[in-house]
Protein backbone atom coordinates (compact mmCIF):
# COMPACT_ATOMS: atom_id res chain seq x y z
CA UNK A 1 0.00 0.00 0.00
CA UNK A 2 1.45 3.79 -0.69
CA UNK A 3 1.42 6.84 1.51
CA UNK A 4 0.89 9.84 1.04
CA UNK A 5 0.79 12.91 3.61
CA UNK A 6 -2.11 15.41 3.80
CA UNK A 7 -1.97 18.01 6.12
CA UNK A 8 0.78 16.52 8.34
CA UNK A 9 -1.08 13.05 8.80
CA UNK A 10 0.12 10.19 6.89
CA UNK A 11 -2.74 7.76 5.11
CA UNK A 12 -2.52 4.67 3.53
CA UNK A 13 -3.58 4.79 0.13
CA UNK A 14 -5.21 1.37 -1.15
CA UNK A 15 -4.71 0.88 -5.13
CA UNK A 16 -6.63 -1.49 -7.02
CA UNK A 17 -6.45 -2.60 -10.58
CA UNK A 18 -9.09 -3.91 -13.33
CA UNK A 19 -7.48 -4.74 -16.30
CA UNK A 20 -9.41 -6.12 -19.81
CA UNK A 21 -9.69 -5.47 -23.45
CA UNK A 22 -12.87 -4.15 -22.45
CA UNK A 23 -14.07 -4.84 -26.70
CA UNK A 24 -16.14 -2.94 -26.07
CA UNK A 25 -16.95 -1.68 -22.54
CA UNK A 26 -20.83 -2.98 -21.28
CA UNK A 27 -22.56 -2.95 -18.00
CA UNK A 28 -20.87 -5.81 -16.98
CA UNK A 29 -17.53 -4.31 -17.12
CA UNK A 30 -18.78 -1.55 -15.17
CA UNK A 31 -19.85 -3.33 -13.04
CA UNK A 32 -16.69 -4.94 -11.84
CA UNK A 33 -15.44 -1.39 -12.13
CA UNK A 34 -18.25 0.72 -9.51
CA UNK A 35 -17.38 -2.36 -7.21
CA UNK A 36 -13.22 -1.88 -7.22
CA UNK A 37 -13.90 1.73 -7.09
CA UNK A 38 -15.86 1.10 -3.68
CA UNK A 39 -13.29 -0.98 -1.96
CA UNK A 40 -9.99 0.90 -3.08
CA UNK A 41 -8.78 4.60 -2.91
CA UNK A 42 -7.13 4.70 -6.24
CA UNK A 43 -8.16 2.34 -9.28
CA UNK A 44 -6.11 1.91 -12.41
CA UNK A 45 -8.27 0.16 -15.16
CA UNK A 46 -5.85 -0.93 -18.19
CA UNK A 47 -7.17 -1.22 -21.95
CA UNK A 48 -5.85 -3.87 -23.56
CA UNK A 49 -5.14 -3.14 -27.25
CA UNK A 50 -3.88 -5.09 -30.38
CA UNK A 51 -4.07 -3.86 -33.66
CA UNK A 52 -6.51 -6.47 -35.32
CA UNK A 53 -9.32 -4.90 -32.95
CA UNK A 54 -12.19 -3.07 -34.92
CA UNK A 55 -12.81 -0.59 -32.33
CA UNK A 56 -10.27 1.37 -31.59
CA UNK A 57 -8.59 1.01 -27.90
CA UNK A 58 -8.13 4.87 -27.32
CA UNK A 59 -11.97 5.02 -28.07
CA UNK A 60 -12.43 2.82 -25.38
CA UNK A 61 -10.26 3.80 -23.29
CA UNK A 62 -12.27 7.20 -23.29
CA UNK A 63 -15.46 5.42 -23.29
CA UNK A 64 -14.36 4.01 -19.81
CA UNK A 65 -13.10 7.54 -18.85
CA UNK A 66 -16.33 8.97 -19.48
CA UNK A 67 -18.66 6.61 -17.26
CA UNK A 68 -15.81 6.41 -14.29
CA UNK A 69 -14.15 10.02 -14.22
CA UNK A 70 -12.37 9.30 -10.83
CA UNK A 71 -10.72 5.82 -12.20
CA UNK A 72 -7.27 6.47 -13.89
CA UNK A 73 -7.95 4.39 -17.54
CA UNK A 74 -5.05 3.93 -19.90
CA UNK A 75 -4.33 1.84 -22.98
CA UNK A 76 -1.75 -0.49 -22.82
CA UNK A 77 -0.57 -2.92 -25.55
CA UNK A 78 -1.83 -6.13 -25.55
CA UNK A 79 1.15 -8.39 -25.35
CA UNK A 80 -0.68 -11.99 -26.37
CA UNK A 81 -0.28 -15.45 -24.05
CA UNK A 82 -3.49 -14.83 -22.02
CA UNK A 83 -2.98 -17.68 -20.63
CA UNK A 84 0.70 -16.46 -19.23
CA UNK A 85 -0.35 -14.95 -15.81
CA UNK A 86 3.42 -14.45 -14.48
CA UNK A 87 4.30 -12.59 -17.68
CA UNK A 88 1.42 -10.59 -17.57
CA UNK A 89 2.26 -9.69 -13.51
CA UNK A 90 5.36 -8.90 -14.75
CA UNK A 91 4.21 -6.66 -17.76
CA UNK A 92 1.21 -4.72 -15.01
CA UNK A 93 4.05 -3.97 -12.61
CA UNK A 94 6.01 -2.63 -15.30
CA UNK A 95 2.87 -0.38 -16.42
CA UNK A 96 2.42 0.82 -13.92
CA UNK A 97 5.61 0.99 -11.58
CA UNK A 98 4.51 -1.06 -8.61
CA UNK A 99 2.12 -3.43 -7.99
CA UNK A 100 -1.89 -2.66 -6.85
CA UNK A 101 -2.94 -4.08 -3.76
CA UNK A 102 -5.93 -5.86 -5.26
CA UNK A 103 -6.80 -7.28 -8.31
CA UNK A 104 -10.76 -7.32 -9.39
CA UNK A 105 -11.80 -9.87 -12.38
CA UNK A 106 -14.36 -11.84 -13.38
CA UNK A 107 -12.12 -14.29 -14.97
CA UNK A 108 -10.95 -17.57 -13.84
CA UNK A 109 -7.35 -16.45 -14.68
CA UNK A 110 -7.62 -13.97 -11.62
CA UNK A 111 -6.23 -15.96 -8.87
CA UNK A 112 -3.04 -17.05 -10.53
CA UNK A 113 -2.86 -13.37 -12.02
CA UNK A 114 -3.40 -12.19 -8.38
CA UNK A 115 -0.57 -14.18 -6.64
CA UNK A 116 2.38 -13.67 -9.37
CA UNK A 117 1.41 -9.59 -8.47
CA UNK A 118 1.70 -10.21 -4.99
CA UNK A 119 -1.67 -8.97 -3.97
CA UNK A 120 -5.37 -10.00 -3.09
CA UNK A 121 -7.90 -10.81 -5.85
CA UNK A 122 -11.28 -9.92 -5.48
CA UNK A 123 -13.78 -12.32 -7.83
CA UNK A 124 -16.94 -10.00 -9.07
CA UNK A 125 -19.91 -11.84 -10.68
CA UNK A 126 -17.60 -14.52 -12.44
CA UNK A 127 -20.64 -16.70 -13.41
CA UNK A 128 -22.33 -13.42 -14.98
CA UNK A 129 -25.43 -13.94 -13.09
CA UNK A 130 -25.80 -9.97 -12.20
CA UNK A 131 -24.79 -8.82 -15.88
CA UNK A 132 -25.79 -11.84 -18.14
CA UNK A 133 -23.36 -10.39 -21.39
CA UNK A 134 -19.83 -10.85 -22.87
CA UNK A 135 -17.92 -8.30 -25.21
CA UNK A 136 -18.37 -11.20 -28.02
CA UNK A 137 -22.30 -11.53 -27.33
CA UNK A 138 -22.42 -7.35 -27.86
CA UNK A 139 -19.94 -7.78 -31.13
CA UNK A 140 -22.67 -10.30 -32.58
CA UNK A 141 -25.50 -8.78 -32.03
CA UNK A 142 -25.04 -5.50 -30.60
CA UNK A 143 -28.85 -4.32 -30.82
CA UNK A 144 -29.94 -7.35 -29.30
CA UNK A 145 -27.65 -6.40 -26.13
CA UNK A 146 -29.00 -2.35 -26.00
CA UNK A 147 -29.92 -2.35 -22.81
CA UNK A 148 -26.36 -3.45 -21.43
CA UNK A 149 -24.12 -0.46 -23.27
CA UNK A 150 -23.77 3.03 -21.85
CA UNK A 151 -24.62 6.20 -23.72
CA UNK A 152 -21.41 6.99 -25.29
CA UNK A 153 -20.87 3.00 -26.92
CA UNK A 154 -24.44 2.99 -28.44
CA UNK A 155 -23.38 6.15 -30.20
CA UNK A 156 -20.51 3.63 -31.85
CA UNK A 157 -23.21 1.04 -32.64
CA UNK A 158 -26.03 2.88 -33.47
CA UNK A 159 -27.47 2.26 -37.20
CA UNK A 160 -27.64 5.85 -38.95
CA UNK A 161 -29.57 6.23 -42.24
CA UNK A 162 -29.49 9.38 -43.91
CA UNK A 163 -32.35 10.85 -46.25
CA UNK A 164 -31.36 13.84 -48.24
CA UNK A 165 -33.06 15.95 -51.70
CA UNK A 166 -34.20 18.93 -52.80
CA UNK A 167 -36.38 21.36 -51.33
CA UNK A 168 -39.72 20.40 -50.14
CA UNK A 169 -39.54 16.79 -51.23
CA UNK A 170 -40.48 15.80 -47.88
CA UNK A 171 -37.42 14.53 -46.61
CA UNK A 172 -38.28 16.30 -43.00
CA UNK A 173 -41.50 14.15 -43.17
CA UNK A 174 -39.87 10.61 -44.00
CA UNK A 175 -37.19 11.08 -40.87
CA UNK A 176 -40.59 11.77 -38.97
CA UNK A 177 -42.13 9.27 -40.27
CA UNK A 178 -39.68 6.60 -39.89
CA UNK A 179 -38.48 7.81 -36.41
CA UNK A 180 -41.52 6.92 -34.94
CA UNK A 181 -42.47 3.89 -36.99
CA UNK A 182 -39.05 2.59 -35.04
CA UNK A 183 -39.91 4.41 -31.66
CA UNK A 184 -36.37 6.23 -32.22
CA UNK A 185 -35.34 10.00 -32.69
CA UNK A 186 -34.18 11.85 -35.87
CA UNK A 187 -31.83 14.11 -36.21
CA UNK A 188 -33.08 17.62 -37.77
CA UNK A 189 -31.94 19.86 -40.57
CA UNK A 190 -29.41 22.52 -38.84
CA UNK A 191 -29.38 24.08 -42.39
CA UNK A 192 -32.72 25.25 -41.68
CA UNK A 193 -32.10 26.90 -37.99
CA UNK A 194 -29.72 28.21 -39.33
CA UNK A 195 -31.22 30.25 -41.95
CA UNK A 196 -34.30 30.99 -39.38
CA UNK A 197 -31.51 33.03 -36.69
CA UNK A 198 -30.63 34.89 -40.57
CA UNK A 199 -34.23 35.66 -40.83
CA UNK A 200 -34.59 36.84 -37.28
CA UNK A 201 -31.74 38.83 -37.63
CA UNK A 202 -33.88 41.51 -40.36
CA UNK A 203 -31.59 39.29 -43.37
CA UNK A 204 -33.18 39.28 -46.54
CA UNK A 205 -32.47 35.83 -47.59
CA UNK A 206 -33.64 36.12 -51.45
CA UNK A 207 -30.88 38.37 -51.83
CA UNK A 208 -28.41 37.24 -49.65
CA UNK A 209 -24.67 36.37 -50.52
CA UNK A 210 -23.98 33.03 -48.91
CA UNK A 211 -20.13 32.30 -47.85
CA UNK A 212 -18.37 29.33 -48.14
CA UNK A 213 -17.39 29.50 -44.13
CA UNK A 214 -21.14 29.39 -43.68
CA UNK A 215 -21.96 26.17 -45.16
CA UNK A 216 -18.44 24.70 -42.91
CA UNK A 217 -19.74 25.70 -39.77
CA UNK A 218 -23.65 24.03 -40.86
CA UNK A 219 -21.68 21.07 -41.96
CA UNK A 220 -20.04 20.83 -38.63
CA UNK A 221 -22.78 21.59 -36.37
CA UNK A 222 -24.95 18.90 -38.34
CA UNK A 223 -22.54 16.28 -37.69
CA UNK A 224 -22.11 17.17 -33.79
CA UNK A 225 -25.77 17.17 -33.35
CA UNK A 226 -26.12 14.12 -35.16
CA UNK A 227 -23.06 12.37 -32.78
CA UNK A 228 -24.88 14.13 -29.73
CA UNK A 229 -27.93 12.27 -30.72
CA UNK A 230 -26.79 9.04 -31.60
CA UNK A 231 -26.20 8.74 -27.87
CA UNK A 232 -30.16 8.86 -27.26
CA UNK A 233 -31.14 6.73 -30.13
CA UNK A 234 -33.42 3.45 -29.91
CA UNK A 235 -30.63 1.55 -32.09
CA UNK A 236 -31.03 3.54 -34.95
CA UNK A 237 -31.04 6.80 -35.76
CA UNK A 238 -32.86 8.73 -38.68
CA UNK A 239 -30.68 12.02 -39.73
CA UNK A 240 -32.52 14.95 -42.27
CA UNK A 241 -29.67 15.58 -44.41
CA UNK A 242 -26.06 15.38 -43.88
CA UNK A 243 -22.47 17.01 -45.15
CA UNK A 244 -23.21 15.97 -48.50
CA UNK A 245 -26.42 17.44 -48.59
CA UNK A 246 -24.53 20.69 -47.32
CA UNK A 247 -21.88 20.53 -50.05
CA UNK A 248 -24.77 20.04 -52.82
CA UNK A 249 -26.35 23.21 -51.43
CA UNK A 250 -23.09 24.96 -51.21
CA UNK A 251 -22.47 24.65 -55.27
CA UNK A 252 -25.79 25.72 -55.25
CA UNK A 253 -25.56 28.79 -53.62
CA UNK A 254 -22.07 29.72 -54.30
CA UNK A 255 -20.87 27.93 -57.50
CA UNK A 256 -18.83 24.82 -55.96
CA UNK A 257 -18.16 23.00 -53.10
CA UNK A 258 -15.25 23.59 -51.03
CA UNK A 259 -12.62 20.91 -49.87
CA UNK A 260 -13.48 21.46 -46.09
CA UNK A 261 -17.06 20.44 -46.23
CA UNK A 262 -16.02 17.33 -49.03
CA UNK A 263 -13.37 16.17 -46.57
CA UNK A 264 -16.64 16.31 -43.55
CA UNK A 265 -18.97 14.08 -46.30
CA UNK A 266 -16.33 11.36 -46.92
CA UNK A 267 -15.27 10.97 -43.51
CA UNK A 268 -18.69 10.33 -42.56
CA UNK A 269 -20.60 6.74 -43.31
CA UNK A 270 -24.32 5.77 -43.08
CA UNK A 271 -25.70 2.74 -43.43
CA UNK A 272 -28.07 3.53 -46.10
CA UNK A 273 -29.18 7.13 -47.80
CA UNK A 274 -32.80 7.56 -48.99
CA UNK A 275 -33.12 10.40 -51.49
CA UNK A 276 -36.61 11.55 -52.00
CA UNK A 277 -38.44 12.25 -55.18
CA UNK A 278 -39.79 15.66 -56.55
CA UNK A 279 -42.82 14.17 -57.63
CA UNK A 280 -44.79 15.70 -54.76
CA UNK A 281 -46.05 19.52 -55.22
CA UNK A 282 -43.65 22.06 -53.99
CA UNK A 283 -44.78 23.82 -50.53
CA UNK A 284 -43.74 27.50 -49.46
CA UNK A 285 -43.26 27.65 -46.09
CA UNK A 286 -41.49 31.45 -46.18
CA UNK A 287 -37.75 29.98 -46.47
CA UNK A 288 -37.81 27.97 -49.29
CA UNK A 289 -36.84 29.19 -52.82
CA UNK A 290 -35.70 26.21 -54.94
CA UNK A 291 -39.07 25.65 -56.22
CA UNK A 292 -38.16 25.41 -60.22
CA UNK A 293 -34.48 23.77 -59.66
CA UNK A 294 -35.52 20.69 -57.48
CA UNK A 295 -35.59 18.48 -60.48
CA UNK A 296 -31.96 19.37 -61.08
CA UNK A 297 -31.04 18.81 -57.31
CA UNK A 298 -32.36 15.87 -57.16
CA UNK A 299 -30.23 14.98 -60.22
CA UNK A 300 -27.56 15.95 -58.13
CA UNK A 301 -28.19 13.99 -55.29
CA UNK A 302 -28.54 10.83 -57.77
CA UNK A 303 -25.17 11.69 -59.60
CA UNK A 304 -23.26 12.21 -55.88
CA UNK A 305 -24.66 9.19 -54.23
CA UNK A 306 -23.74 7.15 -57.54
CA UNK A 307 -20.12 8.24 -57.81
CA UNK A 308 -19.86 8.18 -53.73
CA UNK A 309 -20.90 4.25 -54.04
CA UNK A 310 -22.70 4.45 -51.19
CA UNK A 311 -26.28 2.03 -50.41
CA UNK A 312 -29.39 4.33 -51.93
CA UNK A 313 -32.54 4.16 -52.96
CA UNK A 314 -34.56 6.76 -54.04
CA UNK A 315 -38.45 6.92 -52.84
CA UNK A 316 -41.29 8.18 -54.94
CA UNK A 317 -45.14 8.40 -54.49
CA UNK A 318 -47.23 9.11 -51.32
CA UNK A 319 -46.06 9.54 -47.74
CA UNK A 320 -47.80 6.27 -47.01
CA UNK A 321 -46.26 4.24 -50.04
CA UNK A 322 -42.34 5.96 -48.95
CA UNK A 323 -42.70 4.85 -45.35
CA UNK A 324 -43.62 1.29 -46.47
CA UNK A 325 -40.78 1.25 -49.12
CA UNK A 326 -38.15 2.50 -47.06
CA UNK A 327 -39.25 -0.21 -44.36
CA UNK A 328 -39.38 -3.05 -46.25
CA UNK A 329 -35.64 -1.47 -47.74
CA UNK A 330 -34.08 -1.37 -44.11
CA UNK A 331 -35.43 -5.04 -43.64
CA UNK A 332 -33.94 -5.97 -46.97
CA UNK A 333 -30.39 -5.07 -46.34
CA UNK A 334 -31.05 -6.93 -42.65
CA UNK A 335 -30.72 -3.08 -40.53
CA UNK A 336 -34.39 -3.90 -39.44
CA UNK A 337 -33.03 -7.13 -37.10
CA UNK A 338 -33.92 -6.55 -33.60
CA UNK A 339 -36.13 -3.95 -34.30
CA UNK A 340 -40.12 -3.82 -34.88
CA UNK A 341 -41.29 -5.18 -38.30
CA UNK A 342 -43.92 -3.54 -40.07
């Protein structure tokens, strides 16, 4: 145990250790974490991180950060033999520069592990009765294991489909539509708020001389909205229009799109893009003033998404008949799994 002086009085500091690949991080791991952090005054929790992993080990290193602020996380290479506990007691005390006092697992390694450190090891829910998952279940099927990730790891997993066209083509209304068909959220148009605060401001916007800064910053603030959201989502997550959309808009309104917001749209992925028809009649709601170009946006739209490669499919007809389509589209291409059929 260390020491350390406060205020003349020396205390004995306990220091505990959970150590995993933590791939990726789900109740059950915090579990075993809240119950270390109860017994010991300082807890180290080590990532463990190789380089075939899909999810990347500083992600979840901050994922872990996130739900236990006062535990000290770090990622640490994984260095193989799992089955090596003296090599890996040597390795930990070499991480960390001395060895913890206890040792919390749920693994039947944990008692070997524990007396090559030299300390006590503390067994938490081994059998998995309290937190029936594994990182492998939630890599299967992570939908069908919701209910056992945090916040900030459903925002990893979370299905995001994108609809995007031209003005008043009722994009606003499939996200809507679709959000609630899948008792989910959506993720609105900041575009739009955007040019509302312009309105509210006394700016004409029929004459106004757009900026190519202007359509960065919407770009950006879609996209954190969209990762804010995510975080809320009922496994998927329904977002009206994206950094493409922006970019398409941008050449609209000032003759090309710039690098900044084309290097935001190919960073990002979706699972699927709808693009909606402009077969429906055109509605004037005070902003909108694409009314004789949609035809040639929604060209646009159909020449980006082509070229992009990306999963589409482009919805005509009613509001009913779009819904249905886009449905039985989701189900198609298996994102409807774990989640309400029509």
């Amino acid at each position: 145990m260390a020491e350390i002086l406060t205020r003349g009085v020396r205390r004995i500091v306990t220091r505990g250790l959970v150590i995993g690949k933590f791939y990726p991080p789900h109740r059950g791991h915090h579990y075993l974490i809240e119950t270390a952090l109860r017994h010991v005054a300082h807890l180290d929790v080590l990532v463990c991180v190789r380089e075939d992993q899909t999810i990347p080990g500083e992600l979840r290193r901050q994922w872990l950060q996130e739900v236990h602020p006062t535990a000290h996380v770090r990622a640490i290479e994984d260095i193989g033999e799992d089955d090596n506990s003296e090599l890996w007691a040597a390795y930990t005390t070499s991480v960390l520069g001395l060895a913890p006092d206890f040792v919390f697992t749920s693994e039947g390694y944990g008692d070997a592990y524990a007396r090559f450190l030299g300390c006590t090891h503390v067994e938490v829910d081994r059998k998995r009765l309290r937190v029936p998952v594994s990182g492998s279940m939630i890599r299967s099927a992570p939908l069908r294991y919701w209910d056992y990730l945090e916040p900030c790891v459903r925002a990893y997993f979370v299905k995001r489909v994108c609809v995007v066209g031209a003005e008043s083509t009722g994009t606003t209304t499939l996200v809507r539509d679709l959000a609630e068909y899948y008792r989910t959220i959506w993720v609105p148009e900041y575009g739009r708020a955007y040019c509302e605060k312009l309105m509210a401001a006394g700016i004409d916007l029929w004459t106004y001389t757009w900026k190519s800064a202007e359509f960065l910053e919407i770009a950006h603030a879609q996209q954190a909205m969209e990762d804010r959201m995510a975080r809320e989502a009922n496994r998927i997550l329904f977002c009206d229009t994206d950094a493409l959309a922006t970019g398409i808009w941008q050449e609209r309104y000032v003759g090309k799109r710039s690098a900044e917001v084309e290097a935001l749209a190919c960073a990002r992925r979706y699972e699927f893009y709808f693009l909606t028809d402009c077969d429906i009649p055109f509605v004037q709601d005070g902003l909108r003033d694409g009314e004789n170009i949609r035809a040639w946006m929604t060209s646009r739209f159909e020449d980006e998404l082509a070229k992009r490669g990306v999963p589409w499919k482009k919805l005509s007809g009613s509001r009913e008949h779009r819904l249905a389509l886009a449905v039985s589209t989701l189900r198609e291409i298996r994102i409807g799994l774990d989640l309400p059929d029509l």
